[in-house]
Protein backbone atom coordinates (compact mmCIF):
# COMPACT_ATOMS: atom_id res chain seq x y z
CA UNK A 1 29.99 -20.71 107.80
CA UNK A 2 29.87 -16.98 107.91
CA UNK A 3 33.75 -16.42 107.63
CA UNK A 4 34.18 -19.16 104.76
CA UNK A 5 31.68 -16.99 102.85
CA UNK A 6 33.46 -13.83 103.64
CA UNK A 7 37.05 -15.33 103.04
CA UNK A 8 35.26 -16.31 99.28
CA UNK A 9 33.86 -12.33 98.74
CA UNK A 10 37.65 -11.61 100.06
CA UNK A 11 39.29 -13.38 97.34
CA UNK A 12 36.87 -12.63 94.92
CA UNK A 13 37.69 -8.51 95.96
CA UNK A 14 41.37 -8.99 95.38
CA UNK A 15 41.32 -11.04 92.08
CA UNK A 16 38.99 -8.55 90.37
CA UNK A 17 41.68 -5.63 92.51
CA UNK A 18 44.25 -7.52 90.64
CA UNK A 19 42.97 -7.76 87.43
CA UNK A 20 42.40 -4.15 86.81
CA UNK A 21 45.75 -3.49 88.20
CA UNK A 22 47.67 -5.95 85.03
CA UNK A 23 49.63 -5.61 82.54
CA UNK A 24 48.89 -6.21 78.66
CA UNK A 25 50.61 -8.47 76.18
CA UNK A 26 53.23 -5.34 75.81
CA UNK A 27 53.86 -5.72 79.72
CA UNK A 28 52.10 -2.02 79.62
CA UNK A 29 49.85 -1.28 82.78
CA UNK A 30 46.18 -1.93 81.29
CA UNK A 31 44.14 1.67 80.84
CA UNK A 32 40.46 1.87 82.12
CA UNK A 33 37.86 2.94 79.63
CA UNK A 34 34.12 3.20 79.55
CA UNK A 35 32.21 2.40 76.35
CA UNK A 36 29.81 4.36 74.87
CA UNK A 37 28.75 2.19 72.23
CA UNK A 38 24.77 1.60 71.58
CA UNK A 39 25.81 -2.03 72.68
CA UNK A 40 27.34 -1.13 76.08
CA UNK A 41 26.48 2.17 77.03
CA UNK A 42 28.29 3.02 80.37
CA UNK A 43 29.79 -0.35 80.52
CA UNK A 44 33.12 0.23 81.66
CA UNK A 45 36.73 -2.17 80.74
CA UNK A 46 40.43 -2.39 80.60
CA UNK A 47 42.71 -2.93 77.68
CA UNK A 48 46.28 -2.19 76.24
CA UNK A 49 47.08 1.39 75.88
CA UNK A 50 48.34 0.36 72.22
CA UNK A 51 45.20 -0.85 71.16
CA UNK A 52 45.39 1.53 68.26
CA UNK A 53 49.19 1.56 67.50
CA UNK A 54 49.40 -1.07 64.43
CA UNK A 55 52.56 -2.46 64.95
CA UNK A 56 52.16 -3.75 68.55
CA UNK A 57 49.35 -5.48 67.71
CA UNK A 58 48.29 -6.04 71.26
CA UNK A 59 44.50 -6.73 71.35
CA UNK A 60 44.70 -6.81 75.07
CA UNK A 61 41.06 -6.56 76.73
CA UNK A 62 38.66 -7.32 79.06
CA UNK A 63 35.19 -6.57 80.73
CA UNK A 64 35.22 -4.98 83.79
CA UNK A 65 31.31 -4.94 84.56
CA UNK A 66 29.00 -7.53 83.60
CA UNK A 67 26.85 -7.46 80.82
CA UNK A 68 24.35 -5.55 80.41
CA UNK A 69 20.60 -7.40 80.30
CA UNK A 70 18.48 -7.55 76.25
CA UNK A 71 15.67 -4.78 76.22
């Protein structure tokens, strides 16, 4: 029982390793950011490193730590 558990945190590990390690829509390796919004202080995530360039259009994102609990 013990190793199926700890072959499950194992491939958890490496999918989340994996996911910050991908590539946006432009096939760009993903930049890490932390948000310091009112809404997610602190709460870091990845996205496209063209996010702001217009013409790419890329709108490539994602969460990296869960969300934060309501006050």
């Amino acid at each position: 029982m013990a190793s199926s558990s700890s072959v499950g945190s194992w491939s958890n590990i490496r999918s989340r390793r994996q996911a910050l390690r991908a590539t946006c829509f432009c096939e760009d390796p993903v930049g890490k950011w932390t948000s310091w919004r009112p809404t997610n202080p602190g709460r870091r995530f990845i996205g496209c490193p063209n996010f702001r360039d217009e013409e790419k259009d890329c709108k490539y994102f994602a969460w990296v730590d869960p969300p934060l609990p309501n006050n």
